[in-house]
C-alpha atoms as a PDB file:
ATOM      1  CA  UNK A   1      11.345  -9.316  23.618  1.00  0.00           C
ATOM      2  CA  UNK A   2      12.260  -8.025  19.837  1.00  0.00           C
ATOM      3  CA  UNK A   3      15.534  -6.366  19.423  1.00  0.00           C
ATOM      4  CA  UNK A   4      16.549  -3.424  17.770  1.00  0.00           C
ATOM      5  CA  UNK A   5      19.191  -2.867  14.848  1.00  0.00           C
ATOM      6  CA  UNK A   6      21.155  -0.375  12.709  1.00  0.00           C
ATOM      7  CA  UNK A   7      20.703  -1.314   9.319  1.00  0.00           C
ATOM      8  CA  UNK A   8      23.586  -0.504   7.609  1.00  0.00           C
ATOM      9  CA  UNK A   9      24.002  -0.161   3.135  1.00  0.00           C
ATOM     10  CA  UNK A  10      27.684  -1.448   2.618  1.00  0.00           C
ATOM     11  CA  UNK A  11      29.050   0.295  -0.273  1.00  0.00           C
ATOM     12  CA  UNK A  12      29.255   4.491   0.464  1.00  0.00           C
ATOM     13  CA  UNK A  13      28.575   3.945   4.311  1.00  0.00           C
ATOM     14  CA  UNK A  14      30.805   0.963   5.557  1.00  0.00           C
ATOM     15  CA  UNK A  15      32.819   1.589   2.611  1.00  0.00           C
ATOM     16  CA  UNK A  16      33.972   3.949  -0.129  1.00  0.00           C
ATOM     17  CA  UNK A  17      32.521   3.271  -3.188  1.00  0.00           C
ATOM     18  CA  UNK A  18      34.844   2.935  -5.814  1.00  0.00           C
ATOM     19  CA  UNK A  19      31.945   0.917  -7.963  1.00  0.00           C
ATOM     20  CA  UNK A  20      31.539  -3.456  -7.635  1.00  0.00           C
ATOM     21  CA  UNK A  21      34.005  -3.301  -4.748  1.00  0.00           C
ATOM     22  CA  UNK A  22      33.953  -7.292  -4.131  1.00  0.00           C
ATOM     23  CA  UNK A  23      37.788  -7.859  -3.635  1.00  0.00           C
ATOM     24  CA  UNK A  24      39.909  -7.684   0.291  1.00  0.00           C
ATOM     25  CA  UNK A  25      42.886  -5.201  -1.903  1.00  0.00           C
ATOM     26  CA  UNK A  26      39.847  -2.730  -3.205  1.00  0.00           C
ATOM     27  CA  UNK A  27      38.002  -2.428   0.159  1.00  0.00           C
ATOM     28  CA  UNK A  28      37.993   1.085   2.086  1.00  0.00           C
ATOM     29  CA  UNK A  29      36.558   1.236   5.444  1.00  0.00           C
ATOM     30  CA  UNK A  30      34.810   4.797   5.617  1.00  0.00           C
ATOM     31  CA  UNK A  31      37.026   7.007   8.750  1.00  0.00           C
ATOM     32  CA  UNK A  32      34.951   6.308  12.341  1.00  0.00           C
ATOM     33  CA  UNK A  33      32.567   3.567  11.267  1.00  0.00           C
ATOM     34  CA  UNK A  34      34.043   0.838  14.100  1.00  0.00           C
ATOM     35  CA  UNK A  35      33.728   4.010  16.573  1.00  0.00           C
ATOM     36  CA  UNK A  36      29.635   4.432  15.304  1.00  0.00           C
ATOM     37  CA  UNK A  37      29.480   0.579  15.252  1.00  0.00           C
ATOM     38  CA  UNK A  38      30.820   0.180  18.316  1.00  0.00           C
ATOM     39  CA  UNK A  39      28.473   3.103  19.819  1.00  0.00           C
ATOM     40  CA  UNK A  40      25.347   1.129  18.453  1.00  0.00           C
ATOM     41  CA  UNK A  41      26.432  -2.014  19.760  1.00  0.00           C
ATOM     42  CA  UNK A  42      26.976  -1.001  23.353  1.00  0.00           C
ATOM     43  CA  UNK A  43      23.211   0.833  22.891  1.00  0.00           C
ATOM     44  CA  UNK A  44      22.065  -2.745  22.576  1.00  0.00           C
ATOM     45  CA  UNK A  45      21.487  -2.396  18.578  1.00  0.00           C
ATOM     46  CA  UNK A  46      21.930  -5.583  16.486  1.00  0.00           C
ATOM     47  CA  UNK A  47      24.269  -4.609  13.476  1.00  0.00           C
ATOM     48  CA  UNK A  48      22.793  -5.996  10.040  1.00  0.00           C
ATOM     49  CA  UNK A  49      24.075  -5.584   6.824  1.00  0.00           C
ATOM     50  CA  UNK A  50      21.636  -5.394   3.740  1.00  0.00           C
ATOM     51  CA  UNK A  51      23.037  -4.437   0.205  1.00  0.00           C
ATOM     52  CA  UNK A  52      22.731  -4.394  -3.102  1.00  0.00           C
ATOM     53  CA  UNK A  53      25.105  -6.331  -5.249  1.00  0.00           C
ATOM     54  CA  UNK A  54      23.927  -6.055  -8.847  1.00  0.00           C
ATOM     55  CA  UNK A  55      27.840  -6.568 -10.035  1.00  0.00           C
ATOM     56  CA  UNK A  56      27.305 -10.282  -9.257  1.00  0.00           C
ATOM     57  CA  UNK A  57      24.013 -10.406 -11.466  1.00  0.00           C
ATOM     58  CA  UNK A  58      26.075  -8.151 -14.107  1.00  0.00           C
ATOM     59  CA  UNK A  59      28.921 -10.803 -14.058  1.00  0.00           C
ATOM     60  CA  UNK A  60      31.426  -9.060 -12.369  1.00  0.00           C
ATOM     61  CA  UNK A  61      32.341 -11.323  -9.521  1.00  0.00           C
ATOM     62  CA  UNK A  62      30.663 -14.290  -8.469  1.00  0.00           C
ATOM     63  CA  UNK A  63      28.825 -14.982  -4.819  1.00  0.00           C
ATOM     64  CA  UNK A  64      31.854 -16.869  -3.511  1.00  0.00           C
ATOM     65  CA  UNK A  65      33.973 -13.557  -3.738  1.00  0.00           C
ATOM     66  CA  UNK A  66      31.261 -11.947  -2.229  1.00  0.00           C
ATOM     67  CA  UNK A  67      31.191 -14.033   0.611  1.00  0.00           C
ATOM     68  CA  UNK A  68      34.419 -13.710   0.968  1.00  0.00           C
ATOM     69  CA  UNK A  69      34.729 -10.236   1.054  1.00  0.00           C
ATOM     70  CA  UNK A  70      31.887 -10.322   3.554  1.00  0.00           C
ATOM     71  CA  UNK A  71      33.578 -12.692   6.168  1.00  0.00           C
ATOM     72  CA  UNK A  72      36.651 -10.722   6.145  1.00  0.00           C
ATOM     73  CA  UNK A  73      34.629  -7.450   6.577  1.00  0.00           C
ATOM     74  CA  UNK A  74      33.072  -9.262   9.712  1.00  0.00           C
ATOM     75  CA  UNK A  75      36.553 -10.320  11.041  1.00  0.00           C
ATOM     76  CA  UNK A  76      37.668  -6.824  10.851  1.00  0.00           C
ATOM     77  CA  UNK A  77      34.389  -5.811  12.895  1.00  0.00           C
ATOM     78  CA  UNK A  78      34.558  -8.651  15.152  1.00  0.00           C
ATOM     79  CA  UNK A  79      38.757  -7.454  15.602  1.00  0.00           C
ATOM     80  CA  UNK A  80      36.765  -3.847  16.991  1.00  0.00           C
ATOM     81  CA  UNK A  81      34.683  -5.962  19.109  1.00  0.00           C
ATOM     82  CA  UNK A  82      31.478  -5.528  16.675  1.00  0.00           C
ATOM     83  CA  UNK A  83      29.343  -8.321  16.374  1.00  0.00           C
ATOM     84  CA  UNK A  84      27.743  -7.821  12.397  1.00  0.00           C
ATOM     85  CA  UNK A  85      24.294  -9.608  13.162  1.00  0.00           C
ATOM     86  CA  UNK A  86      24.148 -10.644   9.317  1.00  0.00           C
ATOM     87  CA  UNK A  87      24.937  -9.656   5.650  1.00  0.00           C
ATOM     88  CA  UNK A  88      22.098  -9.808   3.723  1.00  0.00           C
ATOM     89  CA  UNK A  89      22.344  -9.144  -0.145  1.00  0.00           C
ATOM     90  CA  UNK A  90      20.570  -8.933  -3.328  1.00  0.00           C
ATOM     91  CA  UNK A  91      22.606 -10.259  -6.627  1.00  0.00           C
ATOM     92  CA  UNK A  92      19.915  -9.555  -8.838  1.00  0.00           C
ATOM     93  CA  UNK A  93      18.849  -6.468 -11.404  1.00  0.00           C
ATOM     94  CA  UNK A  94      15.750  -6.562 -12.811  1.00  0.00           C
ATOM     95  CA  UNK A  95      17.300  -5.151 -16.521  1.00  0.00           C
ATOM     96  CA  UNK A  96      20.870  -5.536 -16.803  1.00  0.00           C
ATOM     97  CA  UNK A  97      22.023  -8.968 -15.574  1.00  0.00           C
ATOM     98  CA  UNK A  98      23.027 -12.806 -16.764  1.00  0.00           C
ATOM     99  CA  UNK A  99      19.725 -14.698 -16.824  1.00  0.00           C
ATOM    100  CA  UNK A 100      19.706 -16.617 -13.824  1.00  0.00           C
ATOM    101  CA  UNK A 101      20.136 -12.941 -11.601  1.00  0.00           C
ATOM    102  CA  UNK A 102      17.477 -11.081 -14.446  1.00  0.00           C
ATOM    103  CA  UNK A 103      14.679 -10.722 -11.610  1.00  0.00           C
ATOM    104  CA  UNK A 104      12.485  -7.746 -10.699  1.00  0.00           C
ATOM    105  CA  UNK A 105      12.931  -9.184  -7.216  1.00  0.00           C
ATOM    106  CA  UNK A 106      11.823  -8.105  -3.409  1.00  0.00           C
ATOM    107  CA  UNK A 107      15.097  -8.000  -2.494  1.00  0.00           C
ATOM    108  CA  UNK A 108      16.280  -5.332  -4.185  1.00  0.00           C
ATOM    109  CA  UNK A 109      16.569  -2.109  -2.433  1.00  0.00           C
ATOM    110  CA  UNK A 110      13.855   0.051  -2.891  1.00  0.00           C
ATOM    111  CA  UNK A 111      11.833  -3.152  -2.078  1.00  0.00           C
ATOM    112  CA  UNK A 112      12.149  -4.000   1.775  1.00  0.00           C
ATOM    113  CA  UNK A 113      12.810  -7.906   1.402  1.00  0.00           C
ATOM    114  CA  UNK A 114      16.278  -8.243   2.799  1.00  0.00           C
ATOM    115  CA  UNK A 115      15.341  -6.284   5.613  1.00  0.00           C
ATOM    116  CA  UNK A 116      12.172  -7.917   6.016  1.00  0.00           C
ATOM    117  CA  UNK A 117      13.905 -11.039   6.183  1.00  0.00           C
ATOM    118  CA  UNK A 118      16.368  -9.731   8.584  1.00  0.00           C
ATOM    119  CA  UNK A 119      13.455  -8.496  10.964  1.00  0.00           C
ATOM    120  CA  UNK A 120      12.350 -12.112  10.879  1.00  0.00           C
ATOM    121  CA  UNK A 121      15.115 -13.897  11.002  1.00  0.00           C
ATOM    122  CA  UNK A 122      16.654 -11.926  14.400  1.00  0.00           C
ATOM    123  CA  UNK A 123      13.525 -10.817  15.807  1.00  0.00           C
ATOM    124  CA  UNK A 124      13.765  -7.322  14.973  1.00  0.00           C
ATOM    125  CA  UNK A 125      11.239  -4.809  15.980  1.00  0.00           C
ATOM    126  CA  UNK A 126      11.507  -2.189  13.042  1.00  0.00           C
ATOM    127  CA  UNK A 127      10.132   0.919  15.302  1.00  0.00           C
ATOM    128  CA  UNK A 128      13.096   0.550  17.472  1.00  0.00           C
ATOM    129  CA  UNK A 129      15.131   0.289  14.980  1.00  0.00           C
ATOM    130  CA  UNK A 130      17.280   2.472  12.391  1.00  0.00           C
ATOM    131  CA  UNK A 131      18.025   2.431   8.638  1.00  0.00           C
ATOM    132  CA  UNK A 132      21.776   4.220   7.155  1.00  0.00           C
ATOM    133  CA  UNK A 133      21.896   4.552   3.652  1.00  0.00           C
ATOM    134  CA  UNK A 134      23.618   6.545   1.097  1.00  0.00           C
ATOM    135  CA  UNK A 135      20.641   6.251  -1.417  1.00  0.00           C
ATOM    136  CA  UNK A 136      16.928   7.248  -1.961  1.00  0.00           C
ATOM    137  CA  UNK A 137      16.003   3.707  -2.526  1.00  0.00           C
ATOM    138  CA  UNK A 138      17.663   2.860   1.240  1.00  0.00           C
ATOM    139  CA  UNK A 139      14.951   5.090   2.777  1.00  0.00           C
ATOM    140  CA  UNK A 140      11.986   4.002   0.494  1.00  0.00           C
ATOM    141  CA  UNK A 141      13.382   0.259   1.382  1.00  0.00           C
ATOM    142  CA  UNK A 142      13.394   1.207   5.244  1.00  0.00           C
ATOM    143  CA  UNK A 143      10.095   2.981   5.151  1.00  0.00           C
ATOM    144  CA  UNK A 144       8.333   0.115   3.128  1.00  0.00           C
ATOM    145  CA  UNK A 145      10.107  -2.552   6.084  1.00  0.00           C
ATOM    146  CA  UNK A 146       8.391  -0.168   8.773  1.00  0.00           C
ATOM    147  CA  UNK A 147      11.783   1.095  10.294  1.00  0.00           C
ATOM    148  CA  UNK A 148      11.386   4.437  12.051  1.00  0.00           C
ATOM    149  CA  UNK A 149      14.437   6.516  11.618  1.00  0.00           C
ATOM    150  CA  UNK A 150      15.887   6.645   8.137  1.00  0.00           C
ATOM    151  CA  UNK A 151      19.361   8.105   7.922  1.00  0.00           C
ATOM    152  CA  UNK A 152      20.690   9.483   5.194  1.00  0.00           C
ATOM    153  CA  UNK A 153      24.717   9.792   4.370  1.00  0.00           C
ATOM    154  CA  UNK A 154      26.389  12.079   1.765  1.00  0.00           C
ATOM    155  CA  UNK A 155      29.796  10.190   2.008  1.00  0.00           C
ATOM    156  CA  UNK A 156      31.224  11.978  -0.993  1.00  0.00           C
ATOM    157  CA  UNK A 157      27.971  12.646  -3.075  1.00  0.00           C
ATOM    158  CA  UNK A 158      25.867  15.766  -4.011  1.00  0.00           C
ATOM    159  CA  UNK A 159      22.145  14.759  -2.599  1.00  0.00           C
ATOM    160  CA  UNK A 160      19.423  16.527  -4.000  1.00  0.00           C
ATOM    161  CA  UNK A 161      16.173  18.465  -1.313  1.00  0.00           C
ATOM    162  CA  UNK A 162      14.442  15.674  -3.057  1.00  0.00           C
ATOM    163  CA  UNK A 163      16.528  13.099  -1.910  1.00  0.00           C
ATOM    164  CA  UNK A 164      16.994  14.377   1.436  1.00  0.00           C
ATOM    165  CA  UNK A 165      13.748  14.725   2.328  1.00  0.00           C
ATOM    166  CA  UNK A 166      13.006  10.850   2.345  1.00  0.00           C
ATOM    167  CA  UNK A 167      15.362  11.128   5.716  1.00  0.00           C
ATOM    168  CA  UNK A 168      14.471  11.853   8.999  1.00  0.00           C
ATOM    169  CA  UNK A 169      18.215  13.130   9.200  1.00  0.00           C
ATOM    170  CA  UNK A 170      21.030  13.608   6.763  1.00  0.00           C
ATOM    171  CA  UNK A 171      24.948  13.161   8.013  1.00  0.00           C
ATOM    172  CA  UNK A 172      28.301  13.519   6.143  1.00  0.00           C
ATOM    173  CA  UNK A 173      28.768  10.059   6.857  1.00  0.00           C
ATOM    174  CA  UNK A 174      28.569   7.488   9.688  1.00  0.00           C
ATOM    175  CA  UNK A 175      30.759   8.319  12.143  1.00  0.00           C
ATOM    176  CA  UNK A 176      28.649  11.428  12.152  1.00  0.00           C
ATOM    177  CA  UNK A 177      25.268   9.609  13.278  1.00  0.00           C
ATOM    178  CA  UNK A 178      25.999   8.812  16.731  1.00  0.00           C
ATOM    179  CA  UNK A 179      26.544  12.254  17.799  1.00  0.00           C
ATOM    180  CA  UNK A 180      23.777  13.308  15.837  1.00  0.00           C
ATOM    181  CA  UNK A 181      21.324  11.279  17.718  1.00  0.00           C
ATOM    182  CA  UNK A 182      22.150  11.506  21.102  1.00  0.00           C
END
């Protein structure tokens, strides 16, 4: 039997975004996102991470940081009884980034690779399951991947009707979803 997940952007829905956050001191968990988690998870939803991390294509920090970062972001879950399924990232930019990261990649958010991948890899079944993004290119990468309900969060930025109407629903931020859906 496939599961279902939340796929959840990192930076402006786990996070604030204060731009190429990829240090412990810098990161900001967004108010009520252990409560949503923690909602989702006793649903029966696998938690998955899948990002964009151009700033370690651009140079700014390297993949061990990021890794890092990512293990102590999954202690602080696991601390809230939150099991994070997987991280799944993309370093690369297809126009601004050191040579070995200068790719026009699937990985990259609007393409659906990493949560492709993530489907595979934890036997997903994408109709089940939910995408929560902060950007247009988190909906087109969740609608190209298959996965039914794309959510859309503001945290802190003007969205356009444009962008909003790639969602199926729009929320000031995650903490707001669960209520939302039920």
């Amino acid at each position: 039997m496939k599961s279902k997940a939340v796929f959840l952007d990192r930076d402006g829905v786990i996070n604030h975004d204060h731009a190429y956050v990829h240090a412990i001191e810098e990161f900001e968990f967004i108010d009520g996102v252990f409560e949503a988690c923690k909602y989702f998870s006793d649903e029966g939803f696998k938690i998955v991470v899948v990002t964009n991390q151009s700033g370690i294509g651009r140079g700014y920090y390297d993949e061990t940081q990021f890794q890092k970062l990512s293990d102590w972001m999954c202690q602080q879950f696991s601390s809230h009884d939150i099991n994070i399924s997987g991280v799944y990232f993309c370093p690369h930019h297809p126009k601004k980034a050191l040579s070995q990261y200068l790719l026009d990649c699937d990985c990259r958010k609007p393409k659906p690779g990493m949560i492709l991948q993530a489907i595979e890899e934890h036997n997903i079944d994408p109709e089940q399951s939910i995408m929560v993004g902060d950007k247009v290119s988190d909906m087109q990468a969740a609608e190209a991947a298959g996965v039914t309900t794309k959510i859309l969060v503001c945290s802190g930025q003007v969205l356009s009707d444009e962008d909003k109407s790639h969602a199926d629903l729009v929320c000031g931020s995650l903490a707001e979803v669960p209520k939302k859906l039920v």
